[in-house]
Each structure stands twice: as C-alpha cells, then as structure tokens.
Protein backbone atom coordinates (compact mmCIF):
# COMPACT_ATOMS: atom_id res chain seq x y z
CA UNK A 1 20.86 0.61 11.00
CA UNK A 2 20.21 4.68 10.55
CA UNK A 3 21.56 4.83 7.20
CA UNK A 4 18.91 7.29 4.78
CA UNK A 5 16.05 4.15 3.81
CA UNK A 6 16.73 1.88 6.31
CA UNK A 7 16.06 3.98 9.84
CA UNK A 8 12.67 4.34 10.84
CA UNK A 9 11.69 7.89 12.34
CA UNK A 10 10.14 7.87 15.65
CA UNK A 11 6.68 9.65 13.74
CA UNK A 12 6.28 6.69 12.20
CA UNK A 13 5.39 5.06 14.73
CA UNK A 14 1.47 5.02 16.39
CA UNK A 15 0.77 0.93 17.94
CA UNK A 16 -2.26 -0.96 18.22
CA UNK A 17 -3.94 1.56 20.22
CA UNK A 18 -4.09 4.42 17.58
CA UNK A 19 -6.25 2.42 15.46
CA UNK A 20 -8.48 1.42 18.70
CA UNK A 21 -9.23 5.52 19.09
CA UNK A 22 -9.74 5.94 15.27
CA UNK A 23 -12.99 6.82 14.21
CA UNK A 24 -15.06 3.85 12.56
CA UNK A 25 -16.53 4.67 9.33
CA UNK A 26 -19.31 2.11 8.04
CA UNK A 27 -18.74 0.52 4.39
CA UNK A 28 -20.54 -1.12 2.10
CA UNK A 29 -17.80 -2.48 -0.05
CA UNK A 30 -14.18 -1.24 1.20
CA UNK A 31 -11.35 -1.35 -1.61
CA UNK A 32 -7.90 -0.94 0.34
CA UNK A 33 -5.47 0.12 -2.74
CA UNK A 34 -1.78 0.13 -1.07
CA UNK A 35 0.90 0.80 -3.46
CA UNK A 36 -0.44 2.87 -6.65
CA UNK A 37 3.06 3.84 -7.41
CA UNK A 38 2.01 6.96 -9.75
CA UNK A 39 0.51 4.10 -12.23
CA UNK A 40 -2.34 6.54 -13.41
CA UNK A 41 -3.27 3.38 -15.70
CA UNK A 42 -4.09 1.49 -13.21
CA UNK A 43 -6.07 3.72 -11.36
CA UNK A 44 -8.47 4.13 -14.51
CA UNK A 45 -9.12 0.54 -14.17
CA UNK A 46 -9.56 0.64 -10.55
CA UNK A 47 -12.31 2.94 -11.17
CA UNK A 48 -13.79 1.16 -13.58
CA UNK A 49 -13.63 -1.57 -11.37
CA UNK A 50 -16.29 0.06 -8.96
CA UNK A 51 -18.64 1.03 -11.90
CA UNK A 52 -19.29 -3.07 -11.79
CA UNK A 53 -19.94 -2.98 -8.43
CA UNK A 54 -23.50 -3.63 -6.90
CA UNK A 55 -23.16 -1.17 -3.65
CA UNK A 56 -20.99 1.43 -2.85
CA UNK A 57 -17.68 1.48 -3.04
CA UNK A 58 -15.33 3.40 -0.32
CA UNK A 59 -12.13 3.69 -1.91
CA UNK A 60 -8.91 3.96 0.65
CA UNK A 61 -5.46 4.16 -0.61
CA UNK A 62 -3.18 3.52 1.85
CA UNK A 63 -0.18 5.00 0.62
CA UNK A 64 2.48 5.09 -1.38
CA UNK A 65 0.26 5.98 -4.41
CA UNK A 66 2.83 8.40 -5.31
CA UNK A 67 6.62 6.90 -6.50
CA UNK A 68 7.26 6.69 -10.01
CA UNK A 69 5.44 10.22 -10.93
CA UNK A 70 8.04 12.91 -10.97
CA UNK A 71 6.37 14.68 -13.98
CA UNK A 72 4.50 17.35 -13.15
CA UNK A 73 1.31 16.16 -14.88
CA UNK A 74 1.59 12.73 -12.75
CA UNK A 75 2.35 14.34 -9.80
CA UNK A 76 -0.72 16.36 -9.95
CA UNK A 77 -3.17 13.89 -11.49
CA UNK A 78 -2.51 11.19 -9.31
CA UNK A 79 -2.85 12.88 -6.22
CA UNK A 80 -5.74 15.00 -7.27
CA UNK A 81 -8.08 11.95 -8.14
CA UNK A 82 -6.67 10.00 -4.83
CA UNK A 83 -7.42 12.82 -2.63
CA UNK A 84 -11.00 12.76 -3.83
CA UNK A 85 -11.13 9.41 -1.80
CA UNK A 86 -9.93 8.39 1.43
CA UNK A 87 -6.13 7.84 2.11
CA UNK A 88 -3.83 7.77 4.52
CA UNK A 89 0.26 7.82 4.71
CA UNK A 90 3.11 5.48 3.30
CA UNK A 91 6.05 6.45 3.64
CA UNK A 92 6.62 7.97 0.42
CA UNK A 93 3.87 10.21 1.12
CA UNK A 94 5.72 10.88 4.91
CA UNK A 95 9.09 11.80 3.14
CA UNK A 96 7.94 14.72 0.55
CA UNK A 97 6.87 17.28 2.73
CA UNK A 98 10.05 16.73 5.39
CA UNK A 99 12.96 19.15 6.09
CA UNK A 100 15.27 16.25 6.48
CA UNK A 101 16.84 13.92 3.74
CA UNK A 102 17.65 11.37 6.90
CA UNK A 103 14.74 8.76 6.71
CA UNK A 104 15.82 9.26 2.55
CA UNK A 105 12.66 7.49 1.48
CA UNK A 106 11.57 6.07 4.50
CA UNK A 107 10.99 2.27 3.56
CA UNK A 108 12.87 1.43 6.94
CA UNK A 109 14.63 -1.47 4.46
CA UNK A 110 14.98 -4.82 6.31
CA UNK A 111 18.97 -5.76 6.52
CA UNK A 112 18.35 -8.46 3.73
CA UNK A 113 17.57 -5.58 0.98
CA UNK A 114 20.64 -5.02 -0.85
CA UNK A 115 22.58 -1.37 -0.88
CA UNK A 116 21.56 -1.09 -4.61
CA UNK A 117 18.32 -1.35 -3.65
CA UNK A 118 18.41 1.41 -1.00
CA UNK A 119 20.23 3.66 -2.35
CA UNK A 120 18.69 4.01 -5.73
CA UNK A 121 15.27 4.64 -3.80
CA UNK A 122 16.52 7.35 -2.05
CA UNK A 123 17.25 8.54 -5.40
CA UNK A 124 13.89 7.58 -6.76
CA UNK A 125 12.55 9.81 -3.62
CA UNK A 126 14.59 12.75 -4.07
CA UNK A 127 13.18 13.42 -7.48
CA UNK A 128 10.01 12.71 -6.29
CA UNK A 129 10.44 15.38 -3.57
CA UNK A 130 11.81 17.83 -5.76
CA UNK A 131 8.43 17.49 -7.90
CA UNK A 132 6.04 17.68 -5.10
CA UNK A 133 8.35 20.85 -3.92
CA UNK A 134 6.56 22.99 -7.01
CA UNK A 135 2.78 21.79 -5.92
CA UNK A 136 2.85 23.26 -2.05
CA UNK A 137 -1.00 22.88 -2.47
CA UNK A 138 -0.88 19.16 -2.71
CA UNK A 139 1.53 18.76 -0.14
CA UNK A 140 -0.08 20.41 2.24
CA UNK A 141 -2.95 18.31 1.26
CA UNK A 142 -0.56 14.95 1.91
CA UNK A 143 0.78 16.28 5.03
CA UNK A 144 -2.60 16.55 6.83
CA UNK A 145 -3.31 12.92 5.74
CA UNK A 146 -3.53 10.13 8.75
CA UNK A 147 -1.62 7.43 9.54
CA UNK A 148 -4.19 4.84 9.99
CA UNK A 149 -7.52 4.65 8.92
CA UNK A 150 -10.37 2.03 10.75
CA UNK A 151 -13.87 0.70 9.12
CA UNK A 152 -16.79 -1.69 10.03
CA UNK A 153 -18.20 -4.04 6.80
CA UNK A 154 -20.57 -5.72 8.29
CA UNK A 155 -19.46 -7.08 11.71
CA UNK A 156 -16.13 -6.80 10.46
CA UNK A 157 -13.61 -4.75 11.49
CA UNK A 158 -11.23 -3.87 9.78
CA UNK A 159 -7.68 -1.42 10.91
CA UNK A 160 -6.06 -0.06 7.26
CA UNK A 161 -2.52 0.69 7.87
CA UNK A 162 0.62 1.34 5.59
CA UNK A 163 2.89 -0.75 7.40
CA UNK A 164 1.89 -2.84 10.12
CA UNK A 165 0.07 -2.90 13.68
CA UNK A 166 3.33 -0.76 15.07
CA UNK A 167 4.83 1.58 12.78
CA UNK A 168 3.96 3.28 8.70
CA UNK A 169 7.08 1.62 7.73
CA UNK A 170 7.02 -1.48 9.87
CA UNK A 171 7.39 -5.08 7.89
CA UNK A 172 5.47 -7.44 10.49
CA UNK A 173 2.86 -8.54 7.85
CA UNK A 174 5.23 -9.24 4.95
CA UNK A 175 5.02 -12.86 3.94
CA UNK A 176 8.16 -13.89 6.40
CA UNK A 177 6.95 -12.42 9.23
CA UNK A 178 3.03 -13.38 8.74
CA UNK A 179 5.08 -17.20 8.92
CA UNK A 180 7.28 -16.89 11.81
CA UNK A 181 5.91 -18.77 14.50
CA UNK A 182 7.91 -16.49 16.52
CA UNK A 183 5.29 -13.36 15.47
CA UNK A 184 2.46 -15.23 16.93
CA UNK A 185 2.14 -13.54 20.32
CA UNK A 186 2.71 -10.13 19.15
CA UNK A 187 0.35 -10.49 16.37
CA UNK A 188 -2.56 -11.58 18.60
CA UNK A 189 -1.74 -8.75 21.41
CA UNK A 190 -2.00 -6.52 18.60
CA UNK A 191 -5.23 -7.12 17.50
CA UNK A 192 -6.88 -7.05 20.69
CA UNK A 193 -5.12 -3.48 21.55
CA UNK A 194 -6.37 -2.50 17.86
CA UNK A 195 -10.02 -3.95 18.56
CA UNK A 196 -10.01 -5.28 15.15
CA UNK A 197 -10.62 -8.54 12.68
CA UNK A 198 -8.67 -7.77 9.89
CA UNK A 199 -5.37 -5.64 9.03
CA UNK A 200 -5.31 -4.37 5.67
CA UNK A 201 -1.96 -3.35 4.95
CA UNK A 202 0.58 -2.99 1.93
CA UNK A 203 4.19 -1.63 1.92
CA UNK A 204 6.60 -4.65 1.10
CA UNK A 205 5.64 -4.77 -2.38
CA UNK A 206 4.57 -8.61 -2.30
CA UNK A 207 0.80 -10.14 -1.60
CA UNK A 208 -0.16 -12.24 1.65
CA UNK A 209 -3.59 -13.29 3.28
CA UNK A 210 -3.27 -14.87 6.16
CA UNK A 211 -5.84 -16.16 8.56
CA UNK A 212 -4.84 -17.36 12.49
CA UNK A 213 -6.71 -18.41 15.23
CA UNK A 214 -6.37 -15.77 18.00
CA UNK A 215 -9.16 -16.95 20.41
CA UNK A 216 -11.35 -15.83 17.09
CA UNK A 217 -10.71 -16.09 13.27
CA UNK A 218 -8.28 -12.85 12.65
CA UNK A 219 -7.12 -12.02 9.32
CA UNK A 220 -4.02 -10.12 7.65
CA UNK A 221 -4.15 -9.11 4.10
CA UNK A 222 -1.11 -7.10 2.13
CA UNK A 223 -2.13 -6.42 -1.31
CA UNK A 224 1.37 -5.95 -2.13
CA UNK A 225 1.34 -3.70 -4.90
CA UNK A 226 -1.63 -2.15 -6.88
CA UNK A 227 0.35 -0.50 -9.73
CA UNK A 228 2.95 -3.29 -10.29
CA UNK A 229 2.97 -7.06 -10.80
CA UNK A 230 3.16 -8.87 -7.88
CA UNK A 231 3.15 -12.23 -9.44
CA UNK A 232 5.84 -13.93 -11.66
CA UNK A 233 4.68 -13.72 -15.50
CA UNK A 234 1.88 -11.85 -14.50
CA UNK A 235 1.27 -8.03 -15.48
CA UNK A 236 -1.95 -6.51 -12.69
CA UNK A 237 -1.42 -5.59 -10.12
CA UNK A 238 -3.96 -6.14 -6.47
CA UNK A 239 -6.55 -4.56 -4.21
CA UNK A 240 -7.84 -6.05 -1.21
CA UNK A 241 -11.48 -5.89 -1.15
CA UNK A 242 -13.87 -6.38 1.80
CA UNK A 243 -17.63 -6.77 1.39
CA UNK A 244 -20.36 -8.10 2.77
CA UNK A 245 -21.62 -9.18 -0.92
CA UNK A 246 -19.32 -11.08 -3.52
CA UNK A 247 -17.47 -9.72 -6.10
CA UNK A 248 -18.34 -9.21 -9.68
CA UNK A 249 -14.29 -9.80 -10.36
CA UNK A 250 -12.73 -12.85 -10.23
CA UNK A 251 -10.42 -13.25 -6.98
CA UNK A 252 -7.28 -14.18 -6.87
CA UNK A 253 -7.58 -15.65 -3.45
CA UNK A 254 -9.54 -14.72 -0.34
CA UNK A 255 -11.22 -15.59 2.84
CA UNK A 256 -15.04 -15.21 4.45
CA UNK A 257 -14.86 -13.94 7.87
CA UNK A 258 -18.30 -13.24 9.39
CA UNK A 259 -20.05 -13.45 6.50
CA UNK A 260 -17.81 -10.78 4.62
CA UNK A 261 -15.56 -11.65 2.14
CA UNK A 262 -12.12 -10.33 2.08
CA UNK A 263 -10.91 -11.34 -1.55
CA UNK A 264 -7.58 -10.72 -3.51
CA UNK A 265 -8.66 -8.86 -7.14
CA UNK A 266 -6.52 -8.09 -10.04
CA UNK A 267 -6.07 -4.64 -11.68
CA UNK A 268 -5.62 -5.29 -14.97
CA UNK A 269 -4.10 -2.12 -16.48
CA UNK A 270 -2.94 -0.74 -19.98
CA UNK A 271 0.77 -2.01 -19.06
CA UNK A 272 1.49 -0.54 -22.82
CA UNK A 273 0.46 2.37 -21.93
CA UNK A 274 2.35 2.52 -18.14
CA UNK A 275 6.12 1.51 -19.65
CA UNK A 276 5.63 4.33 -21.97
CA UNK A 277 4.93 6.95 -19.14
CA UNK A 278 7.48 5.13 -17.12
CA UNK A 279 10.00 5.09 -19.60
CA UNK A 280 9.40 8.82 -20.37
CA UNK A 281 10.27 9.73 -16.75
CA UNK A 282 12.86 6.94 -15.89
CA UNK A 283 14.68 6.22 -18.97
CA UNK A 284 16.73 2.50 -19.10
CA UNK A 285 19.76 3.49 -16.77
CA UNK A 286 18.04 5.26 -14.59
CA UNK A 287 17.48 4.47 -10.76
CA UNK A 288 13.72 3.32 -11.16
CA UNK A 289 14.84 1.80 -14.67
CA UNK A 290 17.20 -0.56 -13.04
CA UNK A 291 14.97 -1.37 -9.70
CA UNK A 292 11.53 -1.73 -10.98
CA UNK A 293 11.72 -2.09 -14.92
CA UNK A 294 12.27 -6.16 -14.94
CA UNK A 295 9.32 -6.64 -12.44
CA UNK A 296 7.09 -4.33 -14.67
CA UNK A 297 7.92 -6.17 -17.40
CA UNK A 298 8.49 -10.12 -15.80
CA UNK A 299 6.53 -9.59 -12.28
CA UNK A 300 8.60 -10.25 -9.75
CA UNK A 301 10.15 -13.58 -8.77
CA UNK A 302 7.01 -14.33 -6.40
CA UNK A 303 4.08 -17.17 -6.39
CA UNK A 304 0.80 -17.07 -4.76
C-alpha cells in the first residue's frame, strides 16, 4: 500500500551492508533507548539509571524519541538533552524535516494495523511537524542524524538500527517476524552482510529478545518502547542494555553472548507526572488520547 503511514520511502532504506561500513565505536556499557516518545519523565530516570552504573555509560537513542511532544517546551527539552548523546533516525525523526506529507508519519504500518490507527498518527505527526517547524535549529540538528549506528562491547558486536537489518521503518524483528520460520534465511544473510552479533532495534512498540543459531549464537533485541508500557498491567517502560559487567537493575529478561550481557531493564518513570503533560497536550478525544491513552494507563495487551 502507498497510502500516507503505510508506504515506505525509498531513503529509508540502507541493508545489511550500511551497518558493515559504519564506524565502530568501543563501549563500556551501551544503553540502546528506542522509542522515548517525548516522555521527558522517563528520560530523568534513564539518567538516573546510569548514575548507578559502575563504568561508563554510552547512551544511543535510536529514534523516535520525539512523538507525543508538540509543546514547545517538550519539543525543545527532549531533543536538546538527546542530542547531547548519540542517536540516530526513526521515522518520526525522518518525517519532520520533509517537504512531503506522503510517507505521513512514516511507520510503513503492516496491513494488519487498523485505518484508525494510521490515520490518527498521521495526525499525531502533523502536529508534531508543525512544532518542530518553529525550532529550524533542532531540525537541522535531526536531519544530519544517521540511520544506523554500530558498536563493539567487548567482542560483541552490536548494529543499532530503528527498524530492522533493511529499512528505518522495516518490521522484520517485531515479535511475528523474529518467529516465522520463514525469516530464518534472511535473518542469518543479514547478519553476516552486517558483520554483527546482535541487532538492537525498536520501532513496533512491543519487546522481543531473541537468540538463533546462525553458524554462531546471534541475537535480536527490540526494546519496544522506552516511554510507554510495553507490558499488560505494567507502567515502565524498556532499554536494552549491553555490557560486559552486570547490571545494578534488575532485568526483565536477557541473554550472555560472549561474555556480555544483553539484558531487558525497566524505566520506571513518574507516570503521574507523564499523563499530566500528556493530557495537557492531547486532551481525551484527541488523536494521541484515543491511540495511546489506554496503554499508558493499562500497558498494552502484551506478555513477556
């Protein structure tokens, strides 16, 4: 389909072999933070997260940490103290700074996502553009951002995308696909042509870690959402960490891959305080209201 949220622009798309010819940067401890929404709560506790942490921490948010912030103040705060880090494009971030309203909010919507659901992001998005339209300083900062970003922890290495192995909007490593039998071969050709041991990914809004035997233990890992539930009843949302020590948090669930651990963690955040900046900007009605506002409250209709 080409319809405004479900096409997927040709930009988008990089392969395997973009994040082979990215430069490697070394970590210590890697937090890969996909899906901040504008949740400036949950970015405090992110940080405070790190202060707990025995090494250095290299934060990379890869993208969509803008979504629900169409007030100025958001707008500007969030992507102020993100750009301090490392980051790299969603799609969100893609969309503000285009001429075009085609892609609408470029989430490249599987054809199971209900109309609702599409069009009342493109609405979400459209705000959100015509926010980021009044800070040409930030957006000039977002559109110089990279699609992909690539890291070594240890002897681990690790390719940080939005999307998947293909494409910033591509859903190969949501929880269907990462089970389809039928995903197998292209999953493994991927990794070799990325030269990597773990994807680190995010954009379909819902948690999976999954390791496969590819001639060598290979692991995926989709955080889901860091400034949203992700899990019924639950209100934190998740980072994916990677480190070659273990974590002063609790995980939720990980893996140890060549002696680094690649762990699941909960961001517990002020969800008080969230609704009430969320409310401010998307009142109950609204397009966000009637999208997001049960899973804020509920978490979504998901398990581990």
């Amino acid at each position: 389909m080409n319809a405004p949220g479900r096409v997927c622009p040709l930009r988008y798309c990089y392969g395997p072999a973009a994040i082979a010819r990215a430069h490697e940067s070394p970590a210590e401890t890697l937090y890969v933070i996909g899906g901040l929404y504008g949740n400036l709560p949950a970015l405090d506790s992110i940080e405070t997260m790190v202060h707990a942490e025995p090494n250095r921490v290299t934060l990379c948010f890869n993208g969509d940490f803008n979504w629900f912030n169409i007030d100025d103040a958001g707008f500007r705060a969030i992507n102020e103290r993100v750009l301090r880090n490392d980051a790299i494009l969603g799609n969100v971030e893609a969309e503000l700074g285009s001429g075009s309203d085609a892609a609408g909010c470029g989430c490249a919507y599987p054809d199971q996502v209900d109309e609702g659901t599409v069009e009342r992001s493109n609405q979400i998005h459209a705000a959100l553009k015509r926010t980021a339209a009044r800070h040409p300083d930030l957006l000039a900062k977002l559109d110089a951002l990279p699609t992909v970003a690539r890291y070594r922890v240890g002897e681990v290495r690790i390719g940080v995308v939005h999307g998947d192995a293909e494409s910033l909007a591509g859903w190969r490593f949501d929880v269907t696909a990462l089970d389809d039998p039928a995903q197998q071969n292209w999953r493994a050709d991927a990794f070799i042509r990325a030269g990597v041991d773990v994807f680190a990914s995010t954009h379909t809004c819902l948690p999976a870690a999954r390791r496969f035997d590819h001639g060598k233990t290979k692991v995926v890992a989709n955080n889901g959402a860091a400034g949203m539930p992700n899990i019924s009843n639950t209100k934190f949302g998740i980072l994916t960490r990677i480190a070659t020590t273990a974590s002063p948090h609790p995980q939720l669930y990980g893996h140890k891959l060549q002696g680094t651990h690649i762990d699941a963690l909960a961001i517990n955040y002020d969800d008080a305080s969230w609704q009430e900046r969320f409310l401010e900007n998307w009142p109950k009605g609204s397009p966000a209201w009637l999208s997001y506002f049960n899973r804020m409250a509920n978490g979504p209709d998901y398990r581990l």
